[in-house]
Structures are given as structure tokens and as C-alpha cells.
C-alpha atoms as a PDB file:
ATOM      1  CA  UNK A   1     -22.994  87.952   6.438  1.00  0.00           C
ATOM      2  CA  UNK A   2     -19.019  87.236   6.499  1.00  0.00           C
ATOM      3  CA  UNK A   3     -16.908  89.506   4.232  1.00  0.00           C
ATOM      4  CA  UNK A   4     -15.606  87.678   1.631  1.00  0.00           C
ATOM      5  CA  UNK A   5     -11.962  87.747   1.458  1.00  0.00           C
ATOM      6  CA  UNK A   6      -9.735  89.957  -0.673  1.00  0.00           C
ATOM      7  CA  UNK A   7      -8.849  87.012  -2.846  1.00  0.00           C
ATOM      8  CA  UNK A   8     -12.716  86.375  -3.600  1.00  0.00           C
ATOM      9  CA  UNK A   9     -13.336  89.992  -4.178  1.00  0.00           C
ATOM     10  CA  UNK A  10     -10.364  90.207  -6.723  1.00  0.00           C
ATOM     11  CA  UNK A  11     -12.242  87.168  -8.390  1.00  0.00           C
ATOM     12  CA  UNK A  12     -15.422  89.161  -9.029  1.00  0.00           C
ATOM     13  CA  UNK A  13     -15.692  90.838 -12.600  1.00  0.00           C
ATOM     14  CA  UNK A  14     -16.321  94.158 -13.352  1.00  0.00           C
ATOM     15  CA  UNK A  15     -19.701  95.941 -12.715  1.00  0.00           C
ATOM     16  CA  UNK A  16     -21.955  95.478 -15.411  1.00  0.00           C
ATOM     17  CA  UNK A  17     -25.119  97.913 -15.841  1.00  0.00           C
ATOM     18  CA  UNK A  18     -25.752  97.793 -19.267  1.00  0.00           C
ATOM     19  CA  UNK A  19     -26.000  94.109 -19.904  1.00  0.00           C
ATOM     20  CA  UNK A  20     -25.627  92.224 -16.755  1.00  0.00           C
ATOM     21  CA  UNK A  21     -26.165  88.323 -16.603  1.00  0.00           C
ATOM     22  CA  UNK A  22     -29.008  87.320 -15.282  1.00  0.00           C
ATOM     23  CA  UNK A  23     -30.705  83.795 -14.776  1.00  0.00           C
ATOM     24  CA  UNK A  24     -34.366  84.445 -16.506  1.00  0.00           C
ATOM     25  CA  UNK A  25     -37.717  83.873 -15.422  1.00  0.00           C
ATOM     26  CA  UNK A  26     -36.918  80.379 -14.501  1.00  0.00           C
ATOM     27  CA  UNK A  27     -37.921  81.384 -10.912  1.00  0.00           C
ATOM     28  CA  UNK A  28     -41.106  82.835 -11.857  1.00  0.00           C
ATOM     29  CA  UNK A  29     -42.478  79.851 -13.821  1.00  0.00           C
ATOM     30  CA  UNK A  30     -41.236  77.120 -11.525  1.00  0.00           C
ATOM     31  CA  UNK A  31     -42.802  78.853  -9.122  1.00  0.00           C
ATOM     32  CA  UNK A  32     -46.345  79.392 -10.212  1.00  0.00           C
ATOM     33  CA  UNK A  33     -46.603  75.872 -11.603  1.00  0.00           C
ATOM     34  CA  UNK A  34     -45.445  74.848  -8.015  1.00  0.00           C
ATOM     35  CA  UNK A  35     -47.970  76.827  -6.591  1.00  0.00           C
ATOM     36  CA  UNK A  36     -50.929  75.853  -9.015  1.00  0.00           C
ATOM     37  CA  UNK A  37     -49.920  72.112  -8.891  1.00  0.00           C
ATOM     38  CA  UNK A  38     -49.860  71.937  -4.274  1.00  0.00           C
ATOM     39  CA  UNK A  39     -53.136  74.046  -4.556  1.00  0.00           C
ATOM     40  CA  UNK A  40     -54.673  71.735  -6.637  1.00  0.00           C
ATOM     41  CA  UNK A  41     -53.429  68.469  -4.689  1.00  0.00           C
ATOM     42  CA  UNK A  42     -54.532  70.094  -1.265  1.00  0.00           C
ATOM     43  CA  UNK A  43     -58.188  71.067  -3.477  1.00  0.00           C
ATOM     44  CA  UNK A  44     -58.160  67.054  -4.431  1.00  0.00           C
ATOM     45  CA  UNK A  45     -57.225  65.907  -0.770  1.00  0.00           C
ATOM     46  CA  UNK A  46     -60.052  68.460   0.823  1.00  0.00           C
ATOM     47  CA  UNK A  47     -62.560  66.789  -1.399  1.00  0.00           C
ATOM     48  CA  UNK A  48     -62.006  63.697   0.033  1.00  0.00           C
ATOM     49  CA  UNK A  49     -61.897  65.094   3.550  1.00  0.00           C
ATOM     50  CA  UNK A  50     -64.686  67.063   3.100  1.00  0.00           C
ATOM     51  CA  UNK A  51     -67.340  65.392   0.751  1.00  0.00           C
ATOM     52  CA  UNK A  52     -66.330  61.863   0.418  1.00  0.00           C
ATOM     53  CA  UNK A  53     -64.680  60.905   4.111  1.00  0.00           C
ATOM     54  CA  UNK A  54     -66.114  63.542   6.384  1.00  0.00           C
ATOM     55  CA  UNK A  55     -63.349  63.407   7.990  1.00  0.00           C
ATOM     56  CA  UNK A  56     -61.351  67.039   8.177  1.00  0.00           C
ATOM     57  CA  UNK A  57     -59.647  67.478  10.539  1.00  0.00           C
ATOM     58  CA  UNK A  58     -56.513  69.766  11.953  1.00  0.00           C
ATOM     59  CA  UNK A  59     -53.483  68.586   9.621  1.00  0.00           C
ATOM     60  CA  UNK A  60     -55.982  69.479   7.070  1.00  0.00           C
ATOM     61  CA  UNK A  61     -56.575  72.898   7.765  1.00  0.00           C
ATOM     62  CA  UNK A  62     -53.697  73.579   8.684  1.00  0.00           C
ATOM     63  CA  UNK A  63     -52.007  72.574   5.479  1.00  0.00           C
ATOM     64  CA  UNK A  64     -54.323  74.740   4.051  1.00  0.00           C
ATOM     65  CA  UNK A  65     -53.284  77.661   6.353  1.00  0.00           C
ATOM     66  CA  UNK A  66     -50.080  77.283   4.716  1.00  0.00           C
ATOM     67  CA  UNK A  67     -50.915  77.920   1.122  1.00  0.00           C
ATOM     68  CA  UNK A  68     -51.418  81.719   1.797  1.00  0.00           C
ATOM     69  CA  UNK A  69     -47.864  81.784   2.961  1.00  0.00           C
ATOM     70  CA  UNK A  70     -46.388  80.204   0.234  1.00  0.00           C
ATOM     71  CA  UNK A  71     -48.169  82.167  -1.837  1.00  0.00           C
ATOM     72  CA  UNK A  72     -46.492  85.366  -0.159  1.00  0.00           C
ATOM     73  CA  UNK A  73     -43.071  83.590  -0.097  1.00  0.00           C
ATOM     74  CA  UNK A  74     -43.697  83.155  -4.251  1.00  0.00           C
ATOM     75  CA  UNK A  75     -44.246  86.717  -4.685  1.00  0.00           C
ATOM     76  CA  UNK A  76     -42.217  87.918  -2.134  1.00  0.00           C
ATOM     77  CA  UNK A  77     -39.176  85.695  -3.962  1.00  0.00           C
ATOM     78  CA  UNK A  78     -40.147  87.098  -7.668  1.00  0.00           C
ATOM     79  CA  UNK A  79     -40.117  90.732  -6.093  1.00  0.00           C
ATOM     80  CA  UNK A  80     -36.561  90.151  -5.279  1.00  0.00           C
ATOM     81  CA  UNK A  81     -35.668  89.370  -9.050  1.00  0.00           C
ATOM     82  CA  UNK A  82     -36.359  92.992  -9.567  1.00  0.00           C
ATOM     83  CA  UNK A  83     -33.756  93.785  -7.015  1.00  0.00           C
ATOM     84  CA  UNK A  84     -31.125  91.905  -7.912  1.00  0.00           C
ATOM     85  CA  UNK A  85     -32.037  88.206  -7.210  1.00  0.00           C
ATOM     86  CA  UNK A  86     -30.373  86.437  -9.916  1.00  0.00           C
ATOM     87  CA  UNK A  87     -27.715  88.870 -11.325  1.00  0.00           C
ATOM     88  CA  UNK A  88     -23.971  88.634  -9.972  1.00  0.00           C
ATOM     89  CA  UNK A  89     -23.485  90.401  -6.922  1.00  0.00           C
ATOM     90  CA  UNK A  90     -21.238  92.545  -8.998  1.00  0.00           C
ATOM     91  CA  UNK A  91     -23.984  93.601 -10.992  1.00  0.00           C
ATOM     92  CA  UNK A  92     -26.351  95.058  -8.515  1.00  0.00           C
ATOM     93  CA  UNK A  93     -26.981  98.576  -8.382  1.00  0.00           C
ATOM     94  CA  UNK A  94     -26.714 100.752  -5.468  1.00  0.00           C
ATOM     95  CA  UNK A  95     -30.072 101.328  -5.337  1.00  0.00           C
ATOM     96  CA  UNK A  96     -31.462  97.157  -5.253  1.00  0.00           C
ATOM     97  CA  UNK A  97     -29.682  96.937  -1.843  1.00  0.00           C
ATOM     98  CA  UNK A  98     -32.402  97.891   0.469  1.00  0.00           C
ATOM     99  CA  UNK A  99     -35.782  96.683  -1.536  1.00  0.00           C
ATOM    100  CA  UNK A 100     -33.427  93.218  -1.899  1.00  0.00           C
ATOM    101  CA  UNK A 101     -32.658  93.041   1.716  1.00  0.00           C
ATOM    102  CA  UNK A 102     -36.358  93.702   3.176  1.00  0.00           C
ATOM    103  CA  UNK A 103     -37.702  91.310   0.419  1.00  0.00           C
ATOM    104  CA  UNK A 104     -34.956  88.853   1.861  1.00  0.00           C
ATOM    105  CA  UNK A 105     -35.738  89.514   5.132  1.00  0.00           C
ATOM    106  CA  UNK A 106     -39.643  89.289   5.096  1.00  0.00           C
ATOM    107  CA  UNK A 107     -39.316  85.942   3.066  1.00  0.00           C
ATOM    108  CA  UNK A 108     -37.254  84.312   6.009  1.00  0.00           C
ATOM    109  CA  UNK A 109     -40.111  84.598   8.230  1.00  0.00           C
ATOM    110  CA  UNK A 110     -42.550  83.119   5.536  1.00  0.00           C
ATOM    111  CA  UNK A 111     -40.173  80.240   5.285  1.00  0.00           C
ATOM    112  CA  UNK A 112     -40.113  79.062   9.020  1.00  0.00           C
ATOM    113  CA  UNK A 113     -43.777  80.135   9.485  1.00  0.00           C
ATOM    114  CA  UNK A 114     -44.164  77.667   6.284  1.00  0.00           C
ATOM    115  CA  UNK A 115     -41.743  74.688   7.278  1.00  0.00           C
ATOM    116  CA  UNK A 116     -43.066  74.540  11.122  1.00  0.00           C
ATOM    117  CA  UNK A 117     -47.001  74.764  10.335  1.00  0.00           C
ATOM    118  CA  UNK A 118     -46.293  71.590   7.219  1.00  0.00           C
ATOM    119  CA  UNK A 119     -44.102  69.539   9.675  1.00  0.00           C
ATOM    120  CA  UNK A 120     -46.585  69.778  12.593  1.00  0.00           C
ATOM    121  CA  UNK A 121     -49.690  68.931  10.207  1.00  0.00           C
ATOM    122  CA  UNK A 122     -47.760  65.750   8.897  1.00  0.00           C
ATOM    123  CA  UNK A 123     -46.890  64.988  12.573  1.00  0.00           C
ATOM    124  CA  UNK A 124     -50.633  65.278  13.220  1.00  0.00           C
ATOM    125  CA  UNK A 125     -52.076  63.530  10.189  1.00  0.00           C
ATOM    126  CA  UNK A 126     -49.965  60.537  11.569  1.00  0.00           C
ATOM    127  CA  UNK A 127     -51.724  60.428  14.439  1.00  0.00           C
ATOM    128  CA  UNK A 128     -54.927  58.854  12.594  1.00  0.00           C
ATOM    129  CA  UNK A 129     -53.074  55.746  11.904  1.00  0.00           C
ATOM    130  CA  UNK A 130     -50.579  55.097  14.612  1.00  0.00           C
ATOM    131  CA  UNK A 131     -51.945  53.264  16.973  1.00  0.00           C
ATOM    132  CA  UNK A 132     -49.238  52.261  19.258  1.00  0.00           C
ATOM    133  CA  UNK A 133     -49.147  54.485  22.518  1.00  0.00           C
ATOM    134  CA  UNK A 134     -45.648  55.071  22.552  1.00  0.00           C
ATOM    135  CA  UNK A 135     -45.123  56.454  18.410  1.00  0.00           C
ATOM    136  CA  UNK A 136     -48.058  58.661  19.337  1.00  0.00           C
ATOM    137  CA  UNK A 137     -46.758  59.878  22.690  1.00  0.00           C
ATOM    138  CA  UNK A 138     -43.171  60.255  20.526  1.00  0.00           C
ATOM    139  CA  UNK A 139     -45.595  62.240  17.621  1.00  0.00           C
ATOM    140  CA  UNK A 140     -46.614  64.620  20.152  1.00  0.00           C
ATOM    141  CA  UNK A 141     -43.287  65.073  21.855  1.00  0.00           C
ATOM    142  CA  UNK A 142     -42.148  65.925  17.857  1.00  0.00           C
ATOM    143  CA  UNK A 143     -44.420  68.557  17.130  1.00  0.00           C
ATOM    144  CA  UNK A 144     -43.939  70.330  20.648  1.00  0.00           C
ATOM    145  CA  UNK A 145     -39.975  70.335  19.752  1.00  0.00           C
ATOM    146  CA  UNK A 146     -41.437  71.453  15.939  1.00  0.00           C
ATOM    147  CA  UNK A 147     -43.220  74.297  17.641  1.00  0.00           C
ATOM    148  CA  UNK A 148     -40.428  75.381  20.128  1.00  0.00           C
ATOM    149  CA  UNK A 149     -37.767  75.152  17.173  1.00  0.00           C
ATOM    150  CA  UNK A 150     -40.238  77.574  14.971  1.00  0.00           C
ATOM    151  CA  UNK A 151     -40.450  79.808  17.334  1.00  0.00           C
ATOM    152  CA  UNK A 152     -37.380  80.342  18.058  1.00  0.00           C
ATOM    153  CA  UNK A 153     -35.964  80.858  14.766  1.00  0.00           C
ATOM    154  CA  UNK A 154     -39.010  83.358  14.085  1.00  0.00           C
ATOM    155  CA  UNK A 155     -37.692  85.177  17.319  1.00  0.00           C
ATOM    156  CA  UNK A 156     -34.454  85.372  16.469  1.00  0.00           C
ATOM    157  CA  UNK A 157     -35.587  86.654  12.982  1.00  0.00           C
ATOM    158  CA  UNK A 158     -37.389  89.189  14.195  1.00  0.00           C
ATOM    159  CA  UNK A 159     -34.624  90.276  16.698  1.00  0.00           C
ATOM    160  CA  UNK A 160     -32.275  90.246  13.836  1.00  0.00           C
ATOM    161  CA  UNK A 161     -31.043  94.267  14.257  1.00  0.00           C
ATOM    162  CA  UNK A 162     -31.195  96.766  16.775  1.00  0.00           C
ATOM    163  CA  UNK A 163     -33.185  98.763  15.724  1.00  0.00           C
ATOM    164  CA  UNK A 164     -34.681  96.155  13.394  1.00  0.00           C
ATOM    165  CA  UNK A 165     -34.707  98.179  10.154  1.00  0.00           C
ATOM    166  CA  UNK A 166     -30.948  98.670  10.110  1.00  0.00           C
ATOM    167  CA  UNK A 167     -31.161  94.654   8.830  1.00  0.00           C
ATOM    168  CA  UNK A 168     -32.064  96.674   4.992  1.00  0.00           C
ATOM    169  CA  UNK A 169     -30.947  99.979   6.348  1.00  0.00           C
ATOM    170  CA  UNK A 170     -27.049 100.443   5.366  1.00  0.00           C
ATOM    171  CA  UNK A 171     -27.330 103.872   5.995  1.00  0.00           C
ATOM    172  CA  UNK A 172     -27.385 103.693   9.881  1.00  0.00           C
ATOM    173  CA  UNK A 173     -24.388 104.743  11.744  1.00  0.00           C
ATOM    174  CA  UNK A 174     -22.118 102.029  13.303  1.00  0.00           C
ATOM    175  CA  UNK A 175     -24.144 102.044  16.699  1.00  0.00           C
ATOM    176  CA  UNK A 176     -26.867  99.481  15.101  1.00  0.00           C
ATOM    177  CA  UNK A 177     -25.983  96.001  16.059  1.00  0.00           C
ATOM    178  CA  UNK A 178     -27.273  92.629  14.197  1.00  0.00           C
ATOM    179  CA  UNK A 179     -26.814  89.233  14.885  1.00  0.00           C
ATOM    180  CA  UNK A 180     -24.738  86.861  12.759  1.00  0.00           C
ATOM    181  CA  UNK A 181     -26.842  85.662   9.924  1.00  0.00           C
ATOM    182  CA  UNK A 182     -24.581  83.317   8.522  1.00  0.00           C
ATOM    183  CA  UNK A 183     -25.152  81.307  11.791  1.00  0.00           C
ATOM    184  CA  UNK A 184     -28.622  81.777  11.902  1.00  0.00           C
ATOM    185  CA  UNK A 185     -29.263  80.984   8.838  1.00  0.00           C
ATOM    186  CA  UNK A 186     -27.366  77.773   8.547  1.00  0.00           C
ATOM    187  CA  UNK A 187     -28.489  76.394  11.468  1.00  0.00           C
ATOM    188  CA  UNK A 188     -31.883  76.798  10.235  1.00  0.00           C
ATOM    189  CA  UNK A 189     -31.469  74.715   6.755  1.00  0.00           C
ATOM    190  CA  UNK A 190     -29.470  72.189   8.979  1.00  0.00           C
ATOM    191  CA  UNK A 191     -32.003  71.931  11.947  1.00  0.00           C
ATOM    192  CA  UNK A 192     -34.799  72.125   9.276  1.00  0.00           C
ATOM    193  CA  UNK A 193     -33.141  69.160   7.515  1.00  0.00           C
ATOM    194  CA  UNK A 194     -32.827  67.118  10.161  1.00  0.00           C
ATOM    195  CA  UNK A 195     -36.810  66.835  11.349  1.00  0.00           C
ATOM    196  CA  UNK A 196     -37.512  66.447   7.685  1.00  0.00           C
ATOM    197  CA  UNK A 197     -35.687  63.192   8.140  1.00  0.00           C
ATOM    198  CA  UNK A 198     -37.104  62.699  11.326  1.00  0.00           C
ATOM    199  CA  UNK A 199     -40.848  63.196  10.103  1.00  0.00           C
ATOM    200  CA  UNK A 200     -40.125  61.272   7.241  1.00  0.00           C
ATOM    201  CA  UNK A 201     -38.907  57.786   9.090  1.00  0.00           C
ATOM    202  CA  UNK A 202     -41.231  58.226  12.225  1.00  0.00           C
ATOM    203  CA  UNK A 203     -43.761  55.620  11.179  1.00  0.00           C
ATOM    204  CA  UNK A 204     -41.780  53.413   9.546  1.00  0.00           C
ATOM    205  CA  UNK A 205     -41.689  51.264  12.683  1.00  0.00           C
ATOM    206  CA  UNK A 206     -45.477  50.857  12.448  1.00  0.00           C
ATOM    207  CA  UNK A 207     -45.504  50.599   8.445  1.00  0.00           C
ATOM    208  CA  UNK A 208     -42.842  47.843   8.649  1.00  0.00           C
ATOM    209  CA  UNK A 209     -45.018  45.738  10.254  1.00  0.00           C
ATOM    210  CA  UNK A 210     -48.301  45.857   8.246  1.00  0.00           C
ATOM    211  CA  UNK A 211     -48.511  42.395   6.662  1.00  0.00           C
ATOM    212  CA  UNK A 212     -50.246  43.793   2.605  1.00  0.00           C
ATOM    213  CA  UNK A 213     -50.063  42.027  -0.638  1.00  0.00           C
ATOM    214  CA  UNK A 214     -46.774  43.056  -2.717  1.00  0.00           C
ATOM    215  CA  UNK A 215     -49.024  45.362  -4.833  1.00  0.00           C
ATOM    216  CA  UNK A 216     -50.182  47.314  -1.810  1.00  0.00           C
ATOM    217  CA  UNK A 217     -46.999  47.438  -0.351  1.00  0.00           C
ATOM    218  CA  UNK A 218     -44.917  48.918  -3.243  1.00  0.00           C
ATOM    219  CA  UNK A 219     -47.953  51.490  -3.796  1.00  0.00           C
ATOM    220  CA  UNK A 220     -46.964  52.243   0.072  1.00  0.00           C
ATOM    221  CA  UNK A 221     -43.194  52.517  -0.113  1.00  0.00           C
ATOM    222  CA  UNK A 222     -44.185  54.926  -3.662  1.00  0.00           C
ATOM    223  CA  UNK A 223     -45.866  56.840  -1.443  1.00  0.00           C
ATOM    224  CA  UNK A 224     -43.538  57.456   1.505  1.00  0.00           C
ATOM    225  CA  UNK A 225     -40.528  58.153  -0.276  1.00  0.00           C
ATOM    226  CA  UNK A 226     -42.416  61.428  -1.986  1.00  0.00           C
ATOM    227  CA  UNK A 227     -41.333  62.671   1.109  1.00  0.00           C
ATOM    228  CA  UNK A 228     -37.436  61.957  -0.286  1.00  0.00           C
ATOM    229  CA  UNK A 229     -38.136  64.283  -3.041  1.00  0.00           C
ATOM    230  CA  UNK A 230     -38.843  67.180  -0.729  1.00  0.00           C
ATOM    231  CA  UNK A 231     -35.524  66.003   1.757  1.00  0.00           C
ATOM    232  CA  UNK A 232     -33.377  66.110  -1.207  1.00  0.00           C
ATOM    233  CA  UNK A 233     -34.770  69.563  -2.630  1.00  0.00           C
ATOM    234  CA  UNK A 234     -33.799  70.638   1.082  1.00  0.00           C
ATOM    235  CA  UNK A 235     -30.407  69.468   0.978  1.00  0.00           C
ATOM    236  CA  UNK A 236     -29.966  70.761  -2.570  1.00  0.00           C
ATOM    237  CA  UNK A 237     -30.817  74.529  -0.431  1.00  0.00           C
ATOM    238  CA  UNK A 238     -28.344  73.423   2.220  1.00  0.00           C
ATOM    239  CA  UNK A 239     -25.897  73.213  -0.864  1.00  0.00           C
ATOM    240  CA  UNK A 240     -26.546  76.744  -1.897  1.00  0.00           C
ATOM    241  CA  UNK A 241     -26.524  78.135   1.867  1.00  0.00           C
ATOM    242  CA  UNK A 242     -23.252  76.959   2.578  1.00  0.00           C
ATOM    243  CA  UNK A 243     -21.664  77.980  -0.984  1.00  0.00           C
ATOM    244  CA  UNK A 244     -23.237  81.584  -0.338  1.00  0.00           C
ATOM    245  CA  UNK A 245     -21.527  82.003   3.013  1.00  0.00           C
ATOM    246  CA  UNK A 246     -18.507  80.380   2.751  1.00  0.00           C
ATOM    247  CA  UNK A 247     -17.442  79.938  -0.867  1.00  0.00           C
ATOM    248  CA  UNK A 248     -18.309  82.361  -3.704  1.00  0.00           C
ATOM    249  CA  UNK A 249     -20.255  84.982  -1.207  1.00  0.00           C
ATOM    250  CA  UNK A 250     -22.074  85.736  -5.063  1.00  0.00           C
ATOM    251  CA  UNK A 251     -25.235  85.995  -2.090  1.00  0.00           C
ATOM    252  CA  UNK A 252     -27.755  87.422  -5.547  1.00  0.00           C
ATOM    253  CA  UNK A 253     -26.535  84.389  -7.954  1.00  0.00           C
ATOM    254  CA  UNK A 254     -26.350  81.827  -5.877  1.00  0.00           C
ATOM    255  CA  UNK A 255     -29.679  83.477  -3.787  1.00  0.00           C
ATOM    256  CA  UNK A 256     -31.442  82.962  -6.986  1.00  0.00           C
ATOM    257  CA  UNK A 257     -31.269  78.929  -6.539  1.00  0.00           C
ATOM    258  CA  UNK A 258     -31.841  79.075  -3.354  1.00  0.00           C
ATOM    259  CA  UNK A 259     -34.635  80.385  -2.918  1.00  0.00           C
ATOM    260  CA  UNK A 260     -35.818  78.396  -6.266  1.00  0.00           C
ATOM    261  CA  UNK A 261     -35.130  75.447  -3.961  1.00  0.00           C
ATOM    262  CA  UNK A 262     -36.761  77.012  -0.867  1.00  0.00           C
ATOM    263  CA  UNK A 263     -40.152  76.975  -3.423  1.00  0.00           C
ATOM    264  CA  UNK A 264     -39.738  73.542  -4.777  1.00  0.00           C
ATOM    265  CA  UNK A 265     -39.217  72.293  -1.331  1.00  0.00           C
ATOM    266  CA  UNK A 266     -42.296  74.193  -0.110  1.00  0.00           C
ATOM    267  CA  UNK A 267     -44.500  73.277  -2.515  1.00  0.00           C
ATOM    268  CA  UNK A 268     -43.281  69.188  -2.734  1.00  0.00           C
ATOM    269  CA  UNK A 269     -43.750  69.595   1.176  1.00  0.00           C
ATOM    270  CA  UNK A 270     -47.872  70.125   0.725  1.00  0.00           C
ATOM    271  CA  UNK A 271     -47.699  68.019  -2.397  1.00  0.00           C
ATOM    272  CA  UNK A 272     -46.286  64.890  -0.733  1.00  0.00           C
ATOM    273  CA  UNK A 273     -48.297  65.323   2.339  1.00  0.00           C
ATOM    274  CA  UNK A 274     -51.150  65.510   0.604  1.00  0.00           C
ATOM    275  CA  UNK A 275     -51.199  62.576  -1.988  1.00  0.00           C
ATOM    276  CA  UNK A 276     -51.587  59.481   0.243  1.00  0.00           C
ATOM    277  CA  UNK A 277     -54.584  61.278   1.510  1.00  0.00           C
ATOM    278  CA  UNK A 278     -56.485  61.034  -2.237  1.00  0.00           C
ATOM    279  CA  UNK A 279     -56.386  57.655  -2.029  1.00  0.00           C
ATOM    280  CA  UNK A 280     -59.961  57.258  -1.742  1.00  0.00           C
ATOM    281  CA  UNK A 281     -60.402  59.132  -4.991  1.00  0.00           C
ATOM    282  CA  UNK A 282     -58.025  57.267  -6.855  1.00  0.00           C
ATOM    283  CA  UNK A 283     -59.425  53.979  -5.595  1.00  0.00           C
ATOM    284  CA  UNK A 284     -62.790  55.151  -7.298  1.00  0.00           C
ATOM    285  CA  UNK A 285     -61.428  55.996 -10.310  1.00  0.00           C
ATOM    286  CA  UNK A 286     -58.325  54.574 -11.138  1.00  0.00           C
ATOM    287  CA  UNK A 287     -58.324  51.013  -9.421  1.00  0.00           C
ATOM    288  CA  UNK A 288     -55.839  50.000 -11.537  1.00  0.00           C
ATOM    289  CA  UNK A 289     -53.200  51.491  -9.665  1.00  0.00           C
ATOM    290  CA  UNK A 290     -53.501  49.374  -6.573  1.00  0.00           C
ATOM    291  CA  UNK A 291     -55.618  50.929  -4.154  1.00  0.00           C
ATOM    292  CA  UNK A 292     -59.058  48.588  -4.816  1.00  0.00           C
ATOM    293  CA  UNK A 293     -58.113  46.213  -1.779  1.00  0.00           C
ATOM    294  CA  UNK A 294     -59.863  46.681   1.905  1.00  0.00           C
ATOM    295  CA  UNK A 295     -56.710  45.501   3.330  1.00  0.00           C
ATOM    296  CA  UNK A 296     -54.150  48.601   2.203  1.00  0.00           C
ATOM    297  CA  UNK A 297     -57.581  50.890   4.256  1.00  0.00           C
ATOM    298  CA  UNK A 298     -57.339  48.932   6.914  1.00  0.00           C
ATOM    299  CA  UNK A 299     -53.915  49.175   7.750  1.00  0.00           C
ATOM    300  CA  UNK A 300     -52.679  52.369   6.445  1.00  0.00           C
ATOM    301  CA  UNK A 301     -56.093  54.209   7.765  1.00  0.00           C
ATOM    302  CA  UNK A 302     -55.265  57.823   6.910  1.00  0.00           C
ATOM    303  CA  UNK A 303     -59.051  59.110   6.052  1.00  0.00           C
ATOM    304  CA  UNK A 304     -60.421  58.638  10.254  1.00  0.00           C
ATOM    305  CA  UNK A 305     -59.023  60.800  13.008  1.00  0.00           C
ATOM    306  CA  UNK A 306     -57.897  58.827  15.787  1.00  0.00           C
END
């Protein structure tokens, strides 16, 4: 990370031990409602896969590999708020700087593990409704670029120091070398913004083009823009990225929302992936809500791998 400048550090207040401010459990609650509420969407859309449809297949399992991992990313996060995450850099103590960094560390390879495996199983859950050779060919071509961009962050993670512990290990003398974070890690929330759009407008093409009744085809724009929600909670991170590196460099405060984004984002990720895929249950149940008609099946045909 860039050393702030004089003028910043001159800004900071005075250490603080005894009564330090600190942002509350916010982080803990958000995040195991998060975490109970994507659970229990991916449990609804399984169902239907599973007992109703018959039709499981791999964006379904893989969405469900991801769960573990956010669940590791949740506690891994919370962990941190008993090393500083949330107080004023100021505030820290000595001793929070290496339990803070190795919780830091080990939750950015959660996060790319987590954002490559939910971008690849939307890319692939796609695939049972476009029809068209050349969006599929152009869905493939996605998630091999998905893959590739993954990996290579998750390389570069783990490649981070020479020797690799001197990433939370201060104590190292000067001949430890590690790359520039700042870099990495904005180029990450950028890149990572970026195929969310992409993933998001892929098959509007083909969508554009279904001819439904008005009813059906406002349930179907609801639907796709869910997958707004989770763009804007990753721009919201993007926010806090860029005001931890280059503006306040208050890496604990600012961390705190961060990484409080990095869960909502997560979480809305399997949540909005996952809805459009109950509609079978909700067409049993709740008819009301627009999903009785044979025509919205036909077209939008997300329960039959292609």
C-alpha cells in the first residue's frame, strides 16, 4: 500500500486505546442475514432443480460450491473486526497488525475464488436458454476469459511476497520484496466490475426479441435488473477501494465498508442468480405474480439444459 503523505498523517488524531471509535456489529449482522437469506434462495432454487424439474445441472452446483466460500469470507471478515477492522487506523494496536493482515490476506483469495466460480455458473446457466450459435459460442468464449482472469488474480495473490509470509510479517528485514497491492487490488474491483456488466447485458440481445404479454415482460425486466443491485453494491466497493488508497489511507475504517460491500455483493450475486430459477415454484403457488402463462416457459426456458 502507498504511504500516505505527511499532510494526511498530520490529519490523523491521536491514538486512542481506551475508547476508540468503532463502527459496531453492523458487519456481523448484515452478514449472517446475507448469508442465511442466499442459502435459503439457492435451498429454494435446488428444489426446483432437483425434485420438481430434474434438471441440475453445473451452474447449479457450482453455485452451491460457492456458499462454503462465502461462508469463510463471512467469518474470515468478522475475525478481522477483532483486529482492527472498523476502528481508525490510528486506533489499532501494535499487536492487530499481523492477525489483521493474514485475515486480509486469506479473504482476498476467498473473494476471487467467489466472484470467478458465480460469474462462470451465470455464464453457464445461460446456456439453457440461448439458442443462437453465436451468443453461445460468445458465452463460452466469456467464461474461458472468466477463468483465465481468476486465475490470474489468485496467482498473483498468492505470489504477493517473497517469502509469502512477509505480506503479515512486518518484522522481516528489508530483503523481502512484495508486489504493489494498491495496483493489484484495484485492478481487480475494476476488472471484476466490468464482466459484471458484461454478464449482466449478454442476453439481452436474445431477451429483446422474445415477443411476451406486458405482464410477462415486466416480470422479466424485474428479474434481470436484480443483477443491477449486485453491479451497484460492486461499484459502491470500487468507491471504498479507491478512497482507501488514494484519499484518506484510514485502510481499517474505510476496510470496514468494504468488505461490508464485498459481502452484500457476494451474497446478492447467488441471490440474483438464483431467483429467476424458482420460477416454477412461484408459478405453483403464487400465480398471481405473473408467472401462470406457458408463453414466459417457453421463451425464457431456464429449468432444461441445453
Amino acid at each position: 500500500m502507498r504511504t500516505p503523505s505527511s499532510e494526511v498523517i498530520v490529519s490523523w488524531s491521536k491514538p486512542n486505546h481506551t475508547n476508540p471509535s468503532y463502527q459496531g456489529p453492523q458487519l456481523l449482522i448484515i452478514g449472517v442475514i446475507l448469508i442465511i437469506s442466499s442459502s435459503a434462495i439457492l435451498s429454494l432454487r435446488l428444489w426446483v432443480r432437483i425434485r420438481m424439474k430434474r434438471c441440475a445441472g453445473w451452474d447449479d452446483w457450482i453455485m452451491v460450491a460457492v456458499i462454503p466460500f462465502i461462508i469463510c469470507s463471512t467469518v474470515t471478515t468478522n475475525l478481522g473486526t477483532k483486529y482492527g477492522l472498523g476502528y481508525h487506523i490510528w486506533d489499532n494496536k501494535p499487536e492487530w497488525l499481523k492477525p489483521s493482515l493474514m485475515t486480509s490476506y486469506f479473504n482476498q483469495l476467498l473473494i476471487v475464488i467467489i466472484m470467478t466460480l458465480v460469474k462462470v455458473s451465470l455464464l453457464i446457466s445461460y446456456l439453457r436458454f440461448l439458442t443462437v450459435s453465436t451468443f453461445r459460442h460468445l458465452s463460452w468464449a466469456i467464461i474461458a476469459l472468466i477463468l483465465v482472469w481468476g486465475l490470474s488474480f489468485l496467482i498473483t495473490i498468492l505470489v504477493a511476497c517473497r517469502p509469502l509470509h512477509a505480506y503479515w510479517d512486518t518484522t522481516l528485514d528489508s530483503s523481502a520484496e512484495c508486489s504493489n497491492e494498491q495496483a493489484r487490488t484495484l485492478a481487480f474491483t475494476i476488472t471484476n466490475l466490468i464482466f459484471d456488466i458484461i454478464v449482466l447485458i449478454l442476453p439481452v440481445p436474445t431477451l429483446w426479441k422474445l415477443q411476451l404479454p406486458i405482464r410477462e415482460r415486466l416480470v422479466l425486466i424485474g428479474l434481470m435488473s436484480l443483477g443491477i443491485v449486485a453491479c451497484a453494491a460492486s461499484a459502491v466497493r470500487l468507491y471504498y477501494a479507491n478512497r482507501i488508497y488514494n484519499i484518506s489511507f484510514d485502510v481499517t475504517w474505510d476496510g470496514y465498508q468494504l468488505w461490508l460491500w464485498v459481502l452484500v455483493e457476494i451474497n446478492l450475486a447467488v441471490i440474483c442468480a438464483s431467483i429467476p430459477t424458482i420460477r416454477p415454484l412461484v408459478r405453483r403457488y403464487l400465480p398471481q405474480l405473473g408467472f401462470k402463462g406457458s408463453s414466459y416457459a417457453q421463451h425464457f426456458n431456464m429449468d432444461d439444459t441445453k
